[in-house]
C-alpha atoms as a PDB file:
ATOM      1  CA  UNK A   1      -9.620 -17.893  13.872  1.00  0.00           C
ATOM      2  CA  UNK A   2      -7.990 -15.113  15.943  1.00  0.00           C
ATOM      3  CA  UNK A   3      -4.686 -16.312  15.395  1.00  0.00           C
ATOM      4  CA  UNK A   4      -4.734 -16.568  11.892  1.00  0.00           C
ATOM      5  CA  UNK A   5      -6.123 -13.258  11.383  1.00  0.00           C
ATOM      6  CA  UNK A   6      -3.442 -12.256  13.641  1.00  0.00           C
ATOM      7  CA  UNK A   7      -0.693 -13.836  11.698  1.00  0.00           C
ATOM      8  CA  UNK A   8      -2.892 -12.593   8.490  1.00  0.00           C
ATOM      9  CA  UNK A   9      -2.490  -8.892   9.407  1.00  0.00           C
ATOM     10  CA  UNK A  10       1.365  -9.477  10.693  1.00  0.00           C
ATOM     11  CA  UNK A  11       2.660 -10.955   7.558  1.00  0.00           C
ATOM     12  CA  UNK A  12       0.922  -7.764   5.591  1.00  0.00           C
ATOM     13  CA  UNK A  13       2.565  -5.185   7.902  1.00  0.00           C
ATOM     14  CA  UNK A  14       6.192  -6.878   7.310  1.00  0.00           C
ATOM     15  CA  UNK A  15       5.650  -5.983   3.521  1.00  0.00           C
ATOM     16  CA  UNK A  16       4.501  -3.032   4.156  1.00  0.00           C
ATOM     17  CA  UNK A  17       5.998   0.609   3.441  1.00  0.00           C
ATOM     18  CA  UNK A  18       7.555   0.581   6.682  1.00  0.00           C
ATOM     19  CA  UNK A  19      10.873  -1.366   5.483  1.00  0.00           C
ATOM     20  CA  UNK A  20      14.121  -0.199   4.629  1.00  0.00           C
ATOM     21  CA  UNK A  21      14.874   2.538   2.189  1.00  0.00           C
ATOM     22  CA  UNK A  22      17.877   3.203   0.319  1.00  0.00           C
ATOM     23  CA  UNK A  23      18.724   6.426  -0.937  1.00  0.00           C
ATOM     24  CA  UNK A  24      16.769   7.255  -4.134  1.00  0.00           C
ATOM     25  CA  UNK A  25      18.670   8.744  -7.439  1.00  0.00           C
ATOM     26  CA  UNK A  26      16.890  12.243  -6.501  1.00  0.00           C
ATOM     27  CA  UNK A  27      18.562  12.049  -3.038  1.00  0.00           C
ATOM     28  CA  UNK A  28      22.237  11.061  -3.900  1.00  0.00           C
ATOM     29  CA  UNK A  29      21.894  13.603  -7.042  1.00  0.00           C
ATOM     30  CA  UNK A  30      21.361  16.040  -4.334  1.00  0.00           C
ATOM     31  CA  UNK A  31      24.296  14.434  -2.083  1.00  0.00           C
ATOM     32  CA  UNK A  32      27.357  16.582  -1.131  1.00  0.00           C
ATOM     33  CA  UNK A  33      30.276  16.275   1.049  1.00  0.00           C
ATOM     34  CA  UNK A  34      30.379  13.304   3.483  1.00  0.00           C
ATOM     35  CA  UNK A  35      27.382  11.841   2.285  1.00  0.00           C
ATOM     36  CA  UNK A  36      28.236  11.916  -1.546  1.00  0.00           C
ATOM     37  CA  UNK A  37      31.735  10.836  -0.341  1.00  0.00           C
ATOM     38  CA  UNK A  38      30.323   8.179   1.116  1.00  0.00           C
ATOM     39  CA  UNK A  39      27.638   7.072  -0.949  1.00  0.00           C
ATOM     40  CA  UNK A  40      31.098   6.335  -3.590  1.00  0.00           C
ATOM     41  CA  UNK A  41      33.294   5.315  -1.510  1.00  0.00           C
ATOM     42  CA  UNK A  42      35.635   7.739  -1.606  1.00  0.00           C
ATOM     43  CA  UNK A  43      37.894   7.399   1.665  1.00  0.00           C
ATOM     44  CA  UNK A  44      40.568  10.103   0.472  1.00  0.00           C
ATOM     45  CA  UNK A  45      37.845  12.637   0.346  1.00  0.00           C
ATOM     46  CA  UNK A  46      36.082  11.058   3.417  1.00  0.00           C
ATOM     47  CA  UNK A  47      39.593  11.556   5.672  1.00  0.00           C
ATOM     48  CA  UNK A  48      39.645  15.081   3.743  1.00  0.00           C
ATOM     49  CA  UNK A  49      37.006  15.862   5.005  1.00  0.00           C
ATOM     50  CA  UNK A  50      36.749  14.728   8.096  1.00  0.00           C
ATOM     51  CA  UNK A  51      40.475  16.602   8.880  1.00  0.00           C
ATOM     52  CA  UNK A  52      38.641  19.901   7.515  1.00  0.00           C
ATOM     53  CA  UNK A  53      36.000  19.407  10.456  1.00  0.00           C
ATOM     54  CA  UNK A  54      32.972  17.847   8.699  1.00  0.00           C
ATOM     55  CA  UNK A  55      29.881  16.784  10.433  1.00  0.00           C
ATOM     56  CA  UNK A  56      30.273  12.979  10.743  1.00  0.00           C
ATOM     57  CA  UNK A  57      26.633  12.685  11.696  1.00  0.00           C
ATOM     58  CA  UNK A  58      24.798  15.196   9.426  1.00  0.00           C
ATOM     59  CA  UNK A  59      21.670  13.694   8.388  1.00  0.00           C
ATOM     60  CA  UNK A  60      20.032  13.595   4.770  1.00  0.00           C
ATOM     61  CA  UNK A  61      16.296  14.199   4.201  1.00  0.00           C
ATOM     62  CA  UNK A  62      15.852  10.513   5.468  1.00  0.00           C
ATOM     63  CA  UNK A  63      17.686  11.044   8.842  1.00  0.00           C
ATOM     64  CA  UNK A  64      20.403   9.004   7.249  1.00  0.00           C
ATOM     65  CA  UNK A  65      24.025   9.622   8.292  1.00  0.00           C
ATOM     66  CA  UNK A  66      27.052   9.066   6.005  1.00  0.00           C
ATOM     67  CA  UNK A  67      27.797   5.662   7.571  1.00  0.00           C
ATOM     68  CA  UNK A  68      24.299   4.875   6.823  1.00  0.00           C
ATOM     69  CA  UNK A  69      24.713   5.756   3.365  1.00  0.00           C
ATOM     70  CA  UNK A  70      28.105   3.918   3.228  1.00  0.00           C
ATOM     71  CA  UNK A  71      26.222   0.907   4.686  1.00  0.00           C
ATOM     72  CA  UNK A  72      23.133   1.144   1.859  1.00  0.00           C
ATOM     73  CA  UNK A  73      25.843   1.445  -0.871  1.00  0.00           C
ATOM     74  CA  UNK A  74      27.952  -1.659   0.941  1.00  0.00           C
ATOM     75  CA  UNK A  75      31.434   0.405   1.151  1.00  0.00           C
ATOM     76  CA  UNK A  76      33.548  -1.378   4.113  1.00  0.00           C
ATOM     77  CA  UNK A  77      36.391   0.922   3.680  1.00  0.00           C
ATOM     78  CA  UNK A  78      34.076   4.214   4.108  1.00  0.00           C
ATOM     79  CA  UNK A  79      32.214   2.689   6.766  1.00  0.00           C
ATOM     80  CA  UNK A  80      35.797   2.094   8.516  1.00  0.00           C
ATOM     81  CA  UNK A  81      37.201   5.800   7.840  1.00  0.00           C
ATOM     82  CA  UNK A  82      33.996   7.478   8.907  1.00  0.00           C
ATOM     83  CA  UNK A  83      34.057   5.209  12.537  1.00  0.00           C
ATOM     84  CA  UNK A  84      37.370   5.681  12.875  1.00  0.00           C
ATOM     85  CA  UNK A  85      37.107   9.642  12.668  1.00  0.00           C
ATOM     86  CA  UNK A  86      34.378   9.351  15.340  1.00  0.00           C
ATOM     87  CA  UNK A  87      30.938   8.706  13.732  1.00  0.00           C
ATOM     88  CA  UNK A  88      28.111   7.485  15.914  1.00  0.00           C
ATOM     89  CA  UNK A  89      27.874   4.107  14.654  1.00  0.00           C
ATOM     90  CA  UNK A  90      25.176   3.119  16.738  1.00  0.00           C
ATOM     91  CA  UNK A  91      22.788   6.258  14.882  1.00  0.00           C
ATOM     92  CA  UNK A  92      19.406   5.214  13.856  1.00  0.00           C
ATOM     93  CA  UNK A  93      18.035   6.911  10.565  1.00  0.00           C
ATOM     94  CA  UNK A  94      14.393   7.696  10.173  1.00  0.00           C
ATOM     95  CA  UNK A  95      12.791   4.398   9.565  1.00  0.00           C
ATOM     96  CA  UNK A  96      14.746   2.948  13.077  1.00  0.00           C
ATOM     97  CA  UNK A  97      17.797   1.485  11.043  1.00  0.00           C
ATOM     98  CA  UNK A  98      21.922   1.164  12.035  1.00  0.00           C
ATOM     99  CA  UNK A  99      24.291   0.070   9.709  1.00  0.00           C
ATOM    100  CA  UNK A 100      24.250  -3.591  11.439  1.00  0.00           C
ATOM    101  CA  UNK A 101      20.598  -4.060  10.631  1.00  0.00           C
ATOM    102  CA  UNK A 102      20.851  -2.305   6.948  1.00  0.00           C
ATOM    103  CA  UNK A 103      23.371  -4.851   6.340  1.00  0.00           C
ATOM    104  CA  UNK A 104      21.578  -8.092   8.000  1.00  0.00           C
ATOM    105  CA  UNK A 105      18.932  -6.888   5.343  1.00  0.00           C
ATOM    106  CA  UNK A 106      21.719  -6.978   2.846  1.00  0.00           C
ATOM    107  CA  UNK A 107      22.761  -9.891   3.606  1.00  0.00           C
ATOM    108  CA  UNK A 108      26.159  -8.599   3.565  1.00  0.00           C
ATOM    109  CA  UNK A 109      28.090 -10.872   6.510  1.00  0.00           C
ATOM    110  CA  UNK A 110      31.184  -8.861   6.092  1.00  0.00           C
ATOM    111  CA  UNK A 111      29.737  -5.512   6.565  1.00  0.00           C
ATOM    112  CA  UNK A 112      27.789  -7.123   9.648  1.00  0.00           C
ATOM    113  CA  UNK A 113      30.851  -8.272  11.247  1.00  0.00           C
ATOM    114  CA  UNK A 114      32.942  -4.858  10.668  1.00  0.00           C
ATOM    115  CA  UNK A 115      30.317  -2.520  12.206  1.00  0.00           C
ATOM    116  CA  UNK A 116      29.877  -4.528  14.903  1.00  0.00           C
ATOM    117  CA  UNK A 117      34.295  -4.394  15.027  1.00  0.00           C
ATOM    118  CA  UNK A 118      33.608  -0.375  14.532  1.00  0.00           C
ATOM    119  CA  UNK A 119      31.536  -0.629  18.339  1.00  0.00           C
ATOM    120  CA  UNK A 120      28.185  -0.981  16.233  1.00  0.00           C
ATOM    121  CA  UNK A 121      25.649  -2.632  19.357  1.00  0.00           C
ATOM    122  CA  UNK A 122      24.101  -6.141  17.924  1.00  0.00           C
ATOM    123  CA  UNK A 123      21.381  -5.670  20.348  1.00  0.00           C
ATOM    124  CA  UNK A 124      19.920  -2.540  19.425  1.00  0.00           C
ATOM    125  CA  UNK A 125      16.429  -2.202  18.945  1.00  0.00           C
ATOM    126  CA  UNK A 126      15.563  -1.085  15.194  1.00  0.00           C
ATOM    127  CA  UNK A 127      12.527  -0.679  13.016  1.00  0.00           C
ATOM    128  CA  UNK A 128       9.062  -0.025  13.770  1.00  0.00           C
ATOM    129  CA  UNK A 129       8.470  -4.008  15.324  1.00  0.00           C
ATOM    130  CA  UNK A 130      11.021  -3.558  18.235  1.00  0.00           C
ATOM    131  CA  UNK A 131      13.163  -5.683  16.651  1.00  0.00           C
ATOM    132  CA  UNK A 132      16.777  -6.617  15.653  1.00  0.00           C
ATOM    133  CA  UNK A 133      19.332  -6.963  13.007  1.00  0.00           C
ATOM    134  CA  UNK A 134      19.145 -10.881  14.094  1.00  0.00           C
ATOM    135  CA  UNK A 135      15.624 -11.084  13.838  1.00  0.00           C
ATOM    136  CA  UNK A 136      15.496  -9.085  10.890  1.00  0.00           C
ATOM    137  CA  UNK A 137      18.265 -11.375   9.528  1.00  0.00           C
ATOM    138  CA  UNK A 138      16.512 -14.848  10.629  1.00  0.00           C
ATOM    139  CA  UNK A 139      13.236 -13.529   8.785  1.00  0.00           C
ATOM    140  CA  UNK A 140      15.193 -13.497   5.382  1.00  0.00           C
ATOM    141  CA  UNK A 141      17.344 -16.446   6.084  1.00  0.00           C
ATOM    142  CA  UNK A 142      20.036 -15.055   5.624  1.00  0.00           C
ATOM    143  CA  UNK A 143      21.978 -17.355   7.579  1.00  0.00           C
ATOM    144  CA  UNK A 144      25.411 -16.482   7.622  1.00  0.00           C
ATOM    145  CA  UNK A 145      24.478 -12.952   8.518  1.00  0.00           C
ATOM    146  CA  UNK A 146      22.399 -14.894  11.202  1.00  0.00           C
ATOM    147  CA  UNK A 147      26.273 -16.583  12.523  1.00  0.00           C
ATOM    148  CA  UNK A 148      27.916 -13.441  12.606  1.00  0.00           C
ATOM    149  CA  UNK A 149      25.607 -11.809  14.672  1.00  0.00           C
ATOM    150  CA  UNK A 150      25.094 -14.470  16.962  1.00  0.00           C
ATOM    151  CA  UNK A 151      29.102 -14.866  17.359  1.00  0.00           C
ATOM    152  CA  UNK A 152      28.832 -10.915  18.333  1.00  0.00           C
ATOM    153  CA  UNK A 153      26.600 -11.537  21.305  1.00  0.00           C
ATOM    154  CA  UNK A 154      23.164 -10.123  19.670  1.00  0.00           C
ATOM    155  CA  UNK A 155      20.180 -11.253  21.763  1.00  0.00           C
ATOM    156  CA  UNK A 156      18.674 -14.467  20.869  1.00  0.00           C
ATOM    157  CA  UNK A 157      15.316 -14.164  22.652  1.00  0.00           C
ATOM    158  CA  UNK A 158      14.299 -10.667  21.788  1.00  0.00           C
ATOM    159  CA  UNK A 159      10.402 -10.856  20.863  1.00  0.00           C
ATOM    160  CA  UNK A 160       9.808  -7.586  18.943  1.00  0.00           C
ATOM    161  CA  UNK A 161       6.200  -6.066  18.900  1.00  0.00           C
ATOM    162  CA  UNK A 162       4.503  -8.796  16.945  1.00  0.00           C
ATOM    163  CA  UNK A 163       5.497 -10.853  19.471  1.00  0.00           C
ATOM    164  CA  UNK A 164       8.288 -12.934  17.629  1.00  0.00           C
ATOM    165  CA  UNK A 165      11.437 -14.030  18.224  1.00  0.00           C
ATOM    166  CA  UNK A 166      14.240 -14.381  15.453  1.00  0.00           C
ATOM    167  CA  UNK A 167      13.352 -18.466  16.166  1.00  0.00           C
ATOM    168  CA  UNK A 168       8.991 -18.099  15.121  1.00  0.00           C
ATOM    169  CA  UNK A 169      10.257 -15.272  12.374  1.00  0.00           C
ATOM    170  CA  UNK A 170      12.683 -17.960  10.916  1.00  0.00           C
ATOM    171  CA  UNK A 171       9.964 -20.572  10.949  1.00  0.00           C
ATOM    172  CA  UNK A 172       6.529 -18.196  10.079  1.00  0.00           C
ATOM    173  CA  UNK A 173       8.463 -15.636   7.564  1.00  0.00           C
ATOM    174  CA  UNK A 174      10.007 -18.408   5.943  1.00  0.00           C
ATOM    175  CA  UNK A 175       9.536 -20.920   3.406  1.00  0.00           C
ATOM    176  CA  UNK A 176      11.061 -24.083   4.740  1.00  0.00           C
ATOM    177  CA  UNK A 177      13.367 -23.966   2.307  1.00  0.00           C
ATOM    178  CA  UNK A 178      17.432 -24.827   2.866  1.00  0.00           C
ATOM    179  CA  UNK A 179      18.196 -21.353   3.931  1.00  0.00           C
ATOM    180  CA  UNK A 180      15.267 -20.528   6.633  1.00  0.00           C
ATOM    181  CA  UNK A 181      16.774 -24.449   8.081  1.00  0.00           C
ATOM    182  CA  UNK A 182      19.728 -22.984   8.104  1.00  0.00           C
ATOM    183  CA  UNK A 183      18.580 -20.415  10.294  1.00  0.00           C
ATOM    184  CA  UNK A 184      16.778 -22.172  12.617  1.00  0.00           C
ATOM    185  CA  UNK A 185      19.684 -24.654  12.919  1.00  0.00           C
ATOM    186  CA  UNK A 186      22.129 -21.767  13.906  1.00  0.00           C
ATOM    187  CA  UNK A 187      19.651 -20.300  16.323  1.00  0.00           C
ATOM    188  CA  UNK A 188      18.931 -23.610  17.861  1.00  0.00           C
ATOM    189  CA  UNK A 189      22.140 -24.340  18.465  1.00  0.00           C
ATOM    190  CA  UNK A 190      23.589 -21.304  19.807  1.00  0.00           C
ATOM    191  CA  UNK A 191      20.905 -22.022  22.841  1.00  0.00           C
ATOM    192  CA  UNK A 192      18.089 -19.710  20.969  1.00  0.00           C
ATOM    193  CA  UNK A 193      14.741 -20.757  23.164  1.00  0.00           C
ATOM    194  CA  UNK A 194      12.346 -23.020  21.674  1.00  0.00           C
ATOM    195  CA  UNK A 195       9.441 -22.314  24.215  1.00  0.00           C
ATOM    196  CA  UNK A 196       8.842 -18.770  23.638  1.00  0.00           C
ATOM    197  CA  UNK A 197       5.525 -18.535  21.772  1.00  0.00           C
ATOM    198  CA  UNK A 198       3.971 -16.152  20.193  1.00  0.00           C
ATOM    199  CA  UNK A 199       1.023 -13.708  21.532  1.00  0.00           C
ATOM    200  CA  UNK A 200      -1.417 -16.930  20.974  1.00  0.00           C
ATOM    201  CA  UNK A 201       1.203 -19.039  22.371  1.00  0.00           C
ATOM    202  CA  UNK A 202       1.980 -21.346  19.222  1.00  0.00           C
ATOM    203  CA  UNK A 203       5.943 -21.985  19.646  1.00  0.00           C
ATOM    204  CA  UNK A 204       8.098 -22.211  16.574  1.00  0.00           C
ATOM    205  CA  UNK A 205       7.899 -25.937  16.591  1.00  0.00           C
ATOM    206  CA  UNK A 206       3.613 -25.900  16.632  1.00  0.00           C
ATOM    207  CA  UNK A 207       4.678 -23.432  13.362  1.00  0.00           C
ATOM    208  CA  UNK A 208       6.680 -25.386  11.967  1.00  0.00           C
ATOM    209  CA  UNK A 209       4.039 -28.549  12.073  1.00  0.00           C
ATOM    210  CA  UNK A 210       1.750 -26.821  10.538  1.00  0.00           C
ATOM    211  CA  UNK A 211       3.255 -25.595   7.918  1.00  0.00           C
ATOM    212  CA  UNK A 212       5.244 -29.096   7.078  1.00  0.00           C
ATOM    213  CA  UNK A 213       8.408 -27.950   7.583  1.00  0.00           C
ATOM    214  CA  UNK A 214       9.869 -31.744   8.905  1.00  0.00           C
ATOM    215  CA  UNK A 215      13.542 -30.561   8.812  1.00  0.00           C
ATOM    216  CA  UNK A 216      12.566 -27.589  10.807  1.00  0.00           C
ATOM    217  CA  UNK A 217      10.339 -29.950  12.383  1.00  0.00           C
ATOM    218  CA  UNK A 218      13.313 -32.185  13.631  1.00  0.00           C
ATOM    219  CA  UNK A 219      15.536 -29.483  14.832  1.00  0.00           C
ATOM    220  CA  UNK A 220      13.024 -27.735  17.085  1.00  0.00           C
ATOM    221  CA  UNK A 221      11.839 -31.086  18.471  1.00  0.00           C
END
């Protein structure tokens, strides 16, 4: 009973408010210089700018720097002129995001595998579980994104603050479907550890079983 109220309550607070949040019309109506720049992809006005001595890591109303913003609005090219004029690309905005993990959320591969080029960490610790772009990426199976990042040495084994690892998220956030097997294929194989439970102890596999996942089922075996 405790561990299904447990898993109750944690699949609520993963919907919750506390996810992601683009920029709103109001904001980017109100966006000037790097961040409006960056928000359209404009890398003339970006190196423009940057030459004239703009703040690379100004922050909007959301703590959101122009990479950020470039990363929300999924422009490689900005991303790449603001990094290589010196932004911080391993800046959190207000809701514990980098560009890596706003693009794992995406489910934009290429824009994963540039920032982490651009000196973007894969094993940062973002959002309000603890967590990582990899986790964050196994819980929407979005499994390429899931290859990249593994390829760029993000941690396998992280459990955020729910006590998960990318493995139980892939298995418990999931559906069972083609893309979540994915996932958990990818982890497996890349040496991701199938013992770690969660708080109650249930490992990914005791998950899986109960939920009737028998491809998942044969993979975590």
């Amino acid at each position: 009973m405790l561990r299904s109220t447990f898993l109750a309550a944690a699949l609520v607070i993963t919907g919750s408010a506390n996810a992601q949040t683009a920029p709103s019309a109001s904001e980017i109506a109100s966006y000037t210089g790097l961040h409006l720049a960056a928000h359209e992809g404009q890398v003339d006005e970006i190196n423009r700018l940057i030459a004239a001595g703009a703040d690379l890591n100004a922050r909007d109303q959301a703590g959101r720097t122009p990479a950020h913003v470039a990363a929300f609005a999924s422009h490689d090219a900005a991303v790449t002129a603001l990094a290589k004029g010196g932004a911080d690309m391993n800046a959190l905005e207000n809701r514990i995001y980098d560009v890596v993990t706003i693009a794992a959320v995406a489910d934009d591969p290429e824009m994963v595998s540039l920032a982490m080029k651009l000196g973007n960490k894969p094993d940062l610790i973002t959002s309000v579980y603890d967590g990582t772009a990899l986790i964050a990426a196994a819980h929407l199976g979005h499994h390429e994104v899931v290859a990249r990042l593994v390829k760029g040495g993000a941690p396998l084994d992280h459990v955020n603050n729910l006590d998960w690892t990318a493995l139980i998220e892939a298995v418990v956030l999931g559906d069972g479907g083609p893309d979540h097997t994915k996932t958990v294929q990818i982890l497996v194989d890349a040496g991701a550890d199938k013992s770690i439970g969660d708080r109650e102890g249930v490992t990914p596999l005791q998950h899986a079983l109960s939920r009737g996942y028998a491809e998942m089922v044969e993979l975590l075996k």
